[in-house]
N, C-alpha and C. Protein backbone atom coordinates (compact mmCIF):
# COMPACT_ATOMS: atom_id res chain seq x y z
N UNK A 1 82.28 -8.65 -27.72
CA UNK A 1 83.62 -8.96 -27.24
C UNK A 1 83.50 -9.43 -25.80
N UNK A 2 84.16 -10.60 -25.53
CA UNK A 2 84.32 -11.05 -24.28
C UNK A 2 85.82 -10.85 -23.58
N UNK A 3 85.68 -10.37 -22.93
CA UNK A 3 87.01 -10.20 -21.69
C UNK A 3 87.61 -11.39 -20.43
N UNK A 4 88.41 -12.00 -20.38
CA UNK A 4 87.91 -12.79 -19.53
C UNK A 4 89.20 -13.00 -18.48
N UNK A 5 89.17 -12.42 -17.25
CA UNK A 5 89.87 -12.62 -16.55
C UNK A 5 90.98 -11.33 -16.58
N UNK A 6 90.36 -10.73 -17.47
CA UNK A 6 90.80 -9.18 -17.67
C UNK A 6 91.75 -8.94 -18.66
N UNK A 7 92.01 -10.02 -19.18
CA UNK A 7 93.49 -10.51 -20.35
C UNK A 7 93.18 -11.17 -20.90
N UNK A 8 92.46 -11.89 -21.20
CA UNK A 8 91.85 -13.08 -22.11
C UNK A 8 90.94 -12.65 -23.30
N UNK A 9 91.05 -12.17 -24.36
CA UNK A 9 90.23 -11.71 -24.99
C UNK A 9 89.97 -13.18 -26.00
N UNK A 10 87.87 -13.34 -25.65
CA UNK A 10 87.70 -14.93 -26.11
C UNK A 10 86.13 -14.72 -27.10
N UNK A 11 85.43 -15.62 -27.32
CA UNK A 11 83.53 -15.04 -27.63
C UNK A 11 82.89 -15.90 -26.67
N UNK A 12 81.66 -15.73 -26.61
CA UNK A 12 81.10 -16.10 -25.36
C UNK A 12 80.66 -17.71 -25.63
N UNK A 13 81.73 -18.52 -26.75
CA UNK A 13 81.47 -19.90 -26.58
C UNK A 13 82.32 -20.46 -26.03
N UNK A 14 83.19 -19.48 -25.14
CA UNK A 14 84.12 -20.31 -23.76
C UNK A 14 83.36 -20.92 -22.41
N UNK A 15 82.43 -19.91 -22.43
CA UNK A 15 81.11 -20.43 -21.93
C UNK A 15 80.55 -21.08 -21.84
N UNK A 16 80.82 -22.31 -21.48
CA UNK A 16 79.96 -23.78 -21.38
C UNK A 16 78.71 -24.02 -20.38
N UNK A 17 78.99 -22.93 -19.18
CA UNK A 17 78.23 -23.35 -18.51
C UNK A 17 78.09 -22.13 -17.41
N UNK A 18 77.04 -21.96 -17.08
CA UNK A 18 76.69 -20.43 -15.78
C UNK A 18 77.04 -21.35 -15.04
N UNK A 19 77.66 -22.45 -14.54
CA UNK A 19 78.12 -22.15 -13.06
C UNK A 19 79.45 -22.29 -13.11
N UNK A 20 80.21 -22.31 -14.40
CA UNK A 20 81.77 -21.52 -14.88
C UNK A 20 81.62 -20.35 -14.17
N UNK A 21 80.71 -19.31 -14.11
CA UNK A 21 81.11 -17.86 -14.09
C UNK A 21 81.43 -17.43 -12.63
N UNK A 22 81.94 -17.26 -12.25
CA UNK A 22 82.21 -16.39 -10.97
C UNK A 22 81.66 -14.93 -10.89
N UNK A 23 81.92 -14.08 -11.62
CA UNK A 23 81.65 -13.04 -12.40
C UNK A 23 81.04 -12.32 -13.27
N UNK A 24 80.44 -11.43 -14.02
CA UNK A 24 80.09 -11.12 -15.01
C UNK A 24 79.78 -9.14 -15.14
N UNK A 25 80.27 -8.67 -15.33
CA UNK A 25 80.45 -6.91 -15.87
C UNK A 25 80.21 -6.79 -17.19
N UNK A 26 79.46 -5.88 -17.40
CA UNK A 26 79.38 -5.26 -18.83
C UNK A 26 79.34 -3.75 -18.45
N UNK A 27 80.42 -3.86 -19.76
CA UNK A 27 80.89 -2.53 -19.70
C UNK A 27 80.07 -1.48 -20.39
N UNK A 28 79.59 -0.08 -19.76
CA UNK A 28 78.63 0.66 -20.24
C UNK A 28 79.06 1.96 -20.83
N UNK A 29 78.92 2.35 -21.86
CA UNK A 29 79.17 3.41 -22.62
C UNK A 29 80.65 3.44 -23.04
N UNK A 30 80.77 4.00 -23.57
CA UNK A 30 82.22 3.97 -24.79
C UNK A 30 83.51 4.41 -23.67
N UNK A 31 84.77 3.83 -23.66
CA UNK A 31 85.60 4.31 -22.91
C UNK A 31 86.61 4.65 -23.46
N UNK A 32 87.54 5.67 -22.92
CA UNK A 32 88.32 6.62 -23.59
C UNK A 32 89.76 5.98 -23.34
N UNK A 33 90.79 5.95 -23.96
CA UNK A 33 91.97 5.46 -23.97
C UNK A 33 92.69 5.92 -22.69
N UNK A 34 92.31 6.67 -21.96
CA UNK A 34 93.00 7.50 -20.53
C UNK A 34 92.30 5.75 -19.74
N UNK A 35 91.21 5.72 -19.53
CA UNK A 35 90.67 4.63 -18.63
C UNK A 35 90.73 3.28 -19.49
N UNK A 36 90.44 2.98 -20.41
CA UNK A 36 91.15 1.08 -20.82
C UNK A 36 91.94 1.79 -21.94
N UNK A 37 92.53 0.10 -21.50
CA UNK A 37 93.51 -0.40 -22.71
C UNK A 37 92.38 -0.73 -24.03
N UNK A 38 91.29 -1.32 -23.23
CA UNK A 38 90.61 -1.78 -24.86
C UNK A 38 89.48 -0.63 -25.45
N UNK A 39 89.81 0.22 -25.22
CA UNK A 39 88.62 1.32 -25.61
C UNK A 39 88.48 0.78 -26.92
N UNK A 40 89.06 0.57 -28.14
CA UNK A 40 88.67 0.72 -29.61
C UNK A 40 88.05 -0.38 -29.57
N UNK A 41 88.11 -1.83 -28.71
CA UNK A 41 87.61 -2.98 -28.95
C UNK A 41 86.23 -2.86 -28.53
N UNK A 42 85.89 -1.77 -27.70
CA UNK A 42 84.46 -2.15 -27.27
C UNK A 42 83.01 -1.15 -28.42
N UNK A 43 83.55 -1.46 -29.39
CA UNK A 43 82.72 -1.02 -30.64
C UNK A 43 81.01 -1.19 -30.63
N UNK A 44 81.18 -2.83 -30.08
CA UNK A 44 79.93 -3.84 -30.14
C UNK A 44 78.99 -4.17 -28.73
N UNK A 45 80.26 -3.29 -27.61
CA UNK A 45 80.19 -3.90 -26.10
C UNK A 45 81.20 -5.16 -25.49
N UNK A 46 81.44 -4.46 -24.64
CA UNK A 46 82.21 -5.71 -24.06
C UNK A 46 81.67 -6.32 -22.41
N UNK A 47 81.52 -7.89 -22.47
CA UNK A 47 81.53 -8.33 -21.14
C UNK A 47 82.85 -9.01 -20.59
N UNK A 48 82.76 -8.50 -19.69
CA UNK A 48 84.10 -8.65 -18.59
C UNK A 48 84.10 -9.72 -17.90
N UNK A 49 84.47 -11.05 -17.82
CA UNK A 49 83.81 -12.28 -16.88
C UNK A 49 84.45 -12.69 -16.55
N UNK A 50 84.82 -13.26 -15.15
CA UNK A 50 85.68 -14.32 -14.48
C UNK A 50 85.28 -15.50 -14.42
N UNK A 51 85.94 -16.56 -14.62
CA UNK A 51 85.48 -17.77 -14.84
C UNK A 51 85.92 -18.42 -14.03
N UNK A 52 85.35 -19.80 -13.44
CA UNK A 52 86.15 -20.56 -12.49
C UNK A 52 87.07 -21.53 -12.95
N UNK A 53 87.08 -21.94 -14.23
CA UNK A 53 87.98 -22.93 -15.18
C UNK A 53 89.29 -22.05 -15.85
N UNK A 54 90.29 -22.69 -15.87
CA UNK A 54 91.51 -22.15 -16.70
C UNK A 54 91.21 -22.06 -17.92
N UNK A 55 91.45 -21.09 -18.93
CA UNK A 55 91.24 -20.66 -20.41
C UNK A 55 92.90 -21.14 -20.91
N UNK A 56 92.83 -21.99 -21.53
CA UNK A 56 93.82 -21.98 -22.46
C UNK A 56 93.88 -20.61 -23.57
N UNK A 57 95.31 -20.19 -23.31
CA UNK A 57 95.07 -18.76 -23.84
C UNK A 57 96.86 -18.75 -24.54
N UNK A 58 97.24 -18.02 -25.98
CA UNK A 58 98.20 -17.40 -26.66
C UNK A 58 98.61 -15.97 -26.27
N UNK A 59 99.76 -15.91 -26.24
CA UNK A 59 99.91 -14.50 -25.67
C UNK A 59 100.39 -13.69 -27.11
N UNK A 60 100.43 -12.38 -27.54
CA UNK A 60 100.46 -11.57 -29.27
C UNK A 60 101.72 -12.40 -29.70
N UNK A 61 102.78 -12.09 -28.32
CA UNK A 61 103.97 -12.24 -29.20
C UNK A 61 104.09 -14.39 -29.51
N UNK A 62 103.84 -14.91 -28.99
CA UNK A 62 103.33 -16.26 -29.17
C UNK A 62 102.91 -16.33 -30.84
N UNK A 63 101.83 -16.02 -31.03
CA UNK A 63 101.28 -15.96 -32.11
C UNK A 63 102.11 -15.47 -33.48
N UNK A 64 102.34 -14.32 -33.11
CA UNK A 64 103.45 -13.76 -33.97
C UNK A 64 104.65 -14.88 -34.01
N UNK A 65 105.28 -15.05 -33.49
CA UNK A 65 106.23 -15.57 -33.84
C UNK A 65 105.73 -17.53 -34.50
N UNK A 66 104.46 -18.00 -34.18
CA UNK A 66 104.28 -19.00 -34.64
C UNK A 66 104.26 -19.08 -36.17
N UNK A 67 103.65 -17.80 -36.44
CA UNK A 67 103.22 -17.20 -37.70
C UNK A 67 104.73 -16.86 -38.98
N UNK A 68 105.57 -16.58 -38.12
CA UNK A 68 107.18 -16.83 -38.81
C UNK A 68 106.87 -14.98 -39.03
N UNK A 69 106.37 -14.47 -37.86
CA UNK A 69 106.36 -12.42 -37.69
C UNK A 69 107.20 -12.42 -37.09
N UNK A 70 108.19 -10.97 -36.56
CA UNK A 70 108.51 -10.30 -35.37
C UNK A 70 107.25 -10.33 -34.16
N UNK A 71 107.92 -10.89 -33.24
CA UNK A 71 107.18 -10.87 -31.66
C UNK A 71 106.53 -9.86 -31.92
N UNK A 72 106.85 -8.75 -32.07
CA UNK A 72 106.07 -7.43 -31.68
C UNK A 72 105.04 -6.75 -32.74
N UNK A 73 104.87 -7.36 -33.70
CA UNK A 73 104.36 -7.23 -34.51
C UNK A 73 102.71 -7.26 -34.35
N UNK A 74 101.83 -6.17 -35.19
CA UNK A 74 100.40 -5.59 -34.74
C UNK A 74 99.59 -6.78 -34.67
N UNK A 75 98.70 -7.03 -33.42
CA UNK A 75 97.63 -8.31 -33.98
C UNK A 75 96.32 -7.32 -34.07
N UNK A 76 95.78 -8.04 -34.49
CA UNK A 76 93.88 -7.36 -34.26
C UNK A 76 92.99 -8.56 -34.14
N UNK A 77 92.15 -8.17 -33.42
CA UNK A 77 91.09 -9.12 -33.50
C UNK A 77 89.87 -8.49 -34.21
N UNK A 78 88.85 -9.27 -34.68
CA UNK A 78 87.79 -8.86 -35.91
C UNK A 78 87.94 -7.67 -36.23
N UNK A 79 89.12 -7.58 -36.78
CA UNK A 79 89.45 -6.12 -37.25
C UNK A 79 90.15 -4.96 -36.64
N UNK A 80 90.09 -5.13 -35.30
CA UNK A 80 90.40 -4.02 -34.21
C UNK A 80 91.60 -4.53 -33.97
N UNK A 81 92.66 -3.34 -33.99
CA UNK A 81 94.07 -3.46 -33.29
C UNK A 81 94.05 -3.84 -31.77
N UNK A 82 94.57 -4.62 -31.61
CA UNK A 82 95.14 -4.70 -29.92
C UNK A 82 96.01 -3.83 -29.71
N UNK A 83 96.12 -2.84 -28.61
CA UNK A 83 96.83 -1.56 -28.81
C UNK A 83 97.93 -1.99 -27.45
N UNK A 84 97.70 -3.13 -26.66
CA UNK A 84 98.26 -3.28 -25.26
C UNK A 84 99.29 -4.79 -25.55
N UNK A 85 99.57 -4.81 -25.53
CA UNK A 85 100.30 -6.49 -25.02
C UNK A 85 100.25 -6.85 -24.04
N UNK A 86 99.46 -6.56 -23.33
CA UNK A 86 99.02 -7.58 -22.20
C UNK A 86 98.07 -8.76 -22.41
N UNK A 87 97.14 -8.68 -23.54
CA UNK A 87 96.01 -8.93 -23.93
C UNK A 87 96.53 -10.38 -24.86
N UNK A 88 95.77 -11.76 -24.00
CA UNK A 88 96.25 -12.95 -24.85
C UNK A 88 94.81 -13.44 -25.56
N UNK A 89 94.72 -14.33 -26.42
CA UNK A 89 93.23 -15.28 -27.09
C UNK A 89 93.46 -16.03 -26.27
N UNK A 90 92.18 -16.14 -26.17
CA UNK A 90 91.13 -17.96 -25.48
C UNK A 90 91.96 -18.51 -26.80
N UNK A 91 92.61 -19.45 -26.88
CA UNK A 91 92.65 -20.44 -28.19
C UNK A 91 91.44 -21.22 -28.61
N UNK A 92 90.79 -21.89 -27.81
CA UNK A 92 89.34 -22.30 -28.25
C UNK A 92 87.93 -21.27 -28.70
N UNK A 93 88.44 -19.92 -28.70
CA UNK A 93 87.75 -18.65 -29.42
C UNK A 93 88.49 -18.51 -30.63
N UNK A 94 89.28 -18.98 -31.09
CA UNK A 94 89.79 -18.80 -32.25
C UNK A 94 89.17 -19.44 -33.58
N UNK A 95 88.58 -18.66 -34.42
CA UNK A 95 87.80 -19.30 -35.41
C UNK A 95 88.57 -19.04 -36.68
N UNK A 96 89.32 -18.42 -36.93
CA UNK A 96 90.58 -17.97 -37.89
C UNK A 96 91.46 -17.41 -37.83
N UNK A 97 92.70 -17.12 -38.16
CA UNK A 97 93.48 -16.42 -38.10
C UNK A 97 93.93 -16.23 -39.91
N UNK A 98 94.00 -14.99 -39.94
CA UNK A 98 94.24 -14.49 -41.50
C UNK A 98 95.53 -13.55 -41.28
N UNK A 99 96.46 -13.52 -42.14
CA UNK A 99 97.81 -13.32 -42.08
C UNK A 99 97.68 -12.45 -43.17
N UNK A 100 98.05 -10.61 -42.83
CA UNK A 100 97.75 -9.47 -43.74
C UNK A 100 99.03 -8.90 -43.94
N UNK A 101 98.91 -8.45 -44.78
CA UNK A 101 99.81 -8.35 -46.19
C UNK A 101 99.84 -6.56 -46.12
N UNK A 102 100.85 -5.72 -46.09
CA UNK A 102 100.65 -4.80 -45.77
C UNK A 102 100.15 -4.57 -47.77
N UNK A 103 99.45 -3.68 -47.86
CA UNK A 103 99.12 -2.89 -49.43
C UNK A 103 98.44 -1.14 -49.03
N UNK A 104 98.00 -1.02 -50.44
CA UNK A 104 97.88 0.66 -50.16
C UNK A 104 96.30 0.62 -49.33
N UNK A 105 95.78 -0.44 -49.12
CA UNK A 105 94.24 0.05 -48.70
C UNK A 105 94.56 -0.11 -47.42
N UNK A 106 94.74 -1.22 -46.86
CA UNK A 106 94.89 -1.16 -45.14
C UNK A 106 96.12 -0.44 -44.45
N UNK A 107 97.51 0.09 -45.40
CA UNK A 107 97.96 0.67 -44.94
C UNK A 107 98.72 0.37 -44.10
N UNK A 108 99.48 -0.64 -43.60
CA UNK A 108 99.88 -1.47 -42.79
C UNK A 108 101.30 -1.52 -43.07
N UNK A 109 102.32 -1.27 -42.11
CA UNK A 109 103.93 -1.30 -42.61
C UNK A 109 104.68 -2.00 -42.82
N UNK A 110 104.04 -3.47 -42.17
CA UNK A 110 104.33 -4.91 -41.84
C UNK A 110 103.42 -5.71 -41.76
N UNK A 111 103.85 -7.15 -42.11
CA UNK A 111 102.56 -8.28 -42.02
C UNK A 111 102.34 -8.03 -40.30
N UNK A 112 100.60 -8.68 -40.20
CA UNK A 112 100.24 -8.51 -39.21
C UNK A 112 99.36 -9.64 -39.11
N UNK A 113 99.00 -9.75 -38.25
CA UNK A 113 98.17 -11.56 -37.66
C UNK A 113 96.75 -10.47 -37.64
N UNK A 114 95.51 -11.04 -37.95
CA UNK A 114 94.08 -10.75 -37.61
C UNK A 114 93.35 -12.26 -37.10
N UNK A 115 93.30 -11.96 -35.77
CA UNK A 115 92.16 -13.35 -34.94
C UNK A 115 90.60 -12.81 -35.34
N UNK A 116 89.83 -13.78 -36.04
CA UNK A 116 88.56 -13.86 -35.89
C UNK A 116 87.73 -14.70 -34.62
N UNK A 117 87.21 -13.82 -33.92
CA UNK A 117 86.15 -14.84 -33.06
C UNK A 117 84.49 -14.67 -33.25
N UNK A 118 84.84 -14.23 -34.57
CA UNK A 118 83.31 -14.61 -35.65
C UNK A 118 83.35 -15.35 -36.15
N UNK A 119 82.49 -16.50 -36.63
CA UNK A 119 82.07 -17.01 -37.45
C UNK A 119 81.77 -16.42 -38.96
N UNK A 120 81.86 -16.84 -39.54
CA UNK A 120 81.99 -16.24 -41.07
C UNK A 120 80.25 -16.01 -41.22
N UNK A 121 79.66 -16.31 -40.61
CA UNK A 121 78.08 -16.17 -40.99
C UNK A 121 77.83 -14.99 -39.67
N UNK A 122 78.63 -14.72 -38.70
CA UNK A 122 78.57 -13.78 -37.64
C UNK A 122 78.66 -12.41 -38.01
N UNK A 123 79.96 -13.06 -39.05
CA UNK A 123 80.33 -11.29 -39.51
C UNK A 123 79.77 -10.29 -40.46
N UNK A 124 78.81 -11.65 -40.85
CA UNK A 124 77.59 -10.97 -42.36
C UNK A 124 76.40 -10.74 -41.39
N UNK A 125 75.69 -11.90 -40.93
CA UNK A 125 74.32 -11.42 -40.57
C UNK A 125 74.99 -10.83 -38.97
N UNK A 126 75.57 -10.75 -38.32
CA UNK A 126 75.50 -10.62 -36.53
C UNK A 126 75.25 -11.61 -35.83
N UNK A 127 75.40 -11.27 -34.82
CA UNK A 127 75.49 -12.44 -33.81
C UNK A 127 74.02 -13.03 -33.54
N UNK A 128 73.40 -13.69 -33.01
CA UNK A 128 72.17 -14.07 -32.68
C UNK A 128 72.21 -13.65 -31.15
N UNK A 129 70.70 -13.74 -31.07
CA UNK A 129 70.94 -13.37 -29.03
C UNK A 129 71.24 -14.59 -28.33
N UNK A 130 70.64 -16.01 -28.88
CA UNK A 130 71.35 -17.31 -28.58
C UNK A 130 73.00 -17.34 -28.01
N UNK A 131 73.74 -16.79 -28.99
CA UNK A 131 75.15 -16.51 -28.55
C UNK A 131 75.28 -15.80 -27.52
């Protein structure tokens, strides 16, 4: 998971170039919902990066409502709830968006938006260290 600009949640192919970065933090060991907003997102690790270029970025309720949802309605990214609304997509990290259907397995009370910023071959084998 990439962080970017502290609100930008993107994958690290926003990244065109190390002398984009201003910045770069990785976040170490698991954090508890008292200290981030994104504790559940950092499953895999998260880097934190400031960039010197503007990110074209969607904000939840944006999305939701493009989607024909309630604004306020749950997003997740590769699976993980966004628990904050502060938190917008890189739009050029967007590799799918899948539109869920509440049923008895996921449990869900309302349709909900899920952003992938995997690749469909990411989410089977993992990421490469290339990425």
């Amino acid at each position: 998971m990439l962080l970017v600009d502290d609100t930008i949640i993107a994958n690290n192919h926003i990244i065109t170039s190390k002398e984009n970065i201003t910045e770069v933090r990785v976040l170490k060991g698991k954090p508890t919902r008292a200290t981030h907003d994104f504790y559940n997102l950092s499953e895999n690790g998260i880097a934190l990066v400031t960039l010197k270029k503007k990110i074209l970025s969607k904000t939840q309720a944006e999305l939701n409502t493009f989607f024909g949802l309630n604004a306020k309605n749950s997003v997740y990214v590769n699976g993980y709830l966004i628990e904050s609304a502060k938190y917008k997509f890189a739009t050029e990290s967007m590799v799918e968006v899948e539109l869920l259907t509440p049923t008895a397995e996921n449990r869900l009370k309302h349709k909900a938006i899920n952003i992938w910023t995997l690749t469909q071959d990411e989410r089977v084998n993992g990421c490469s260290k290339k990425n």
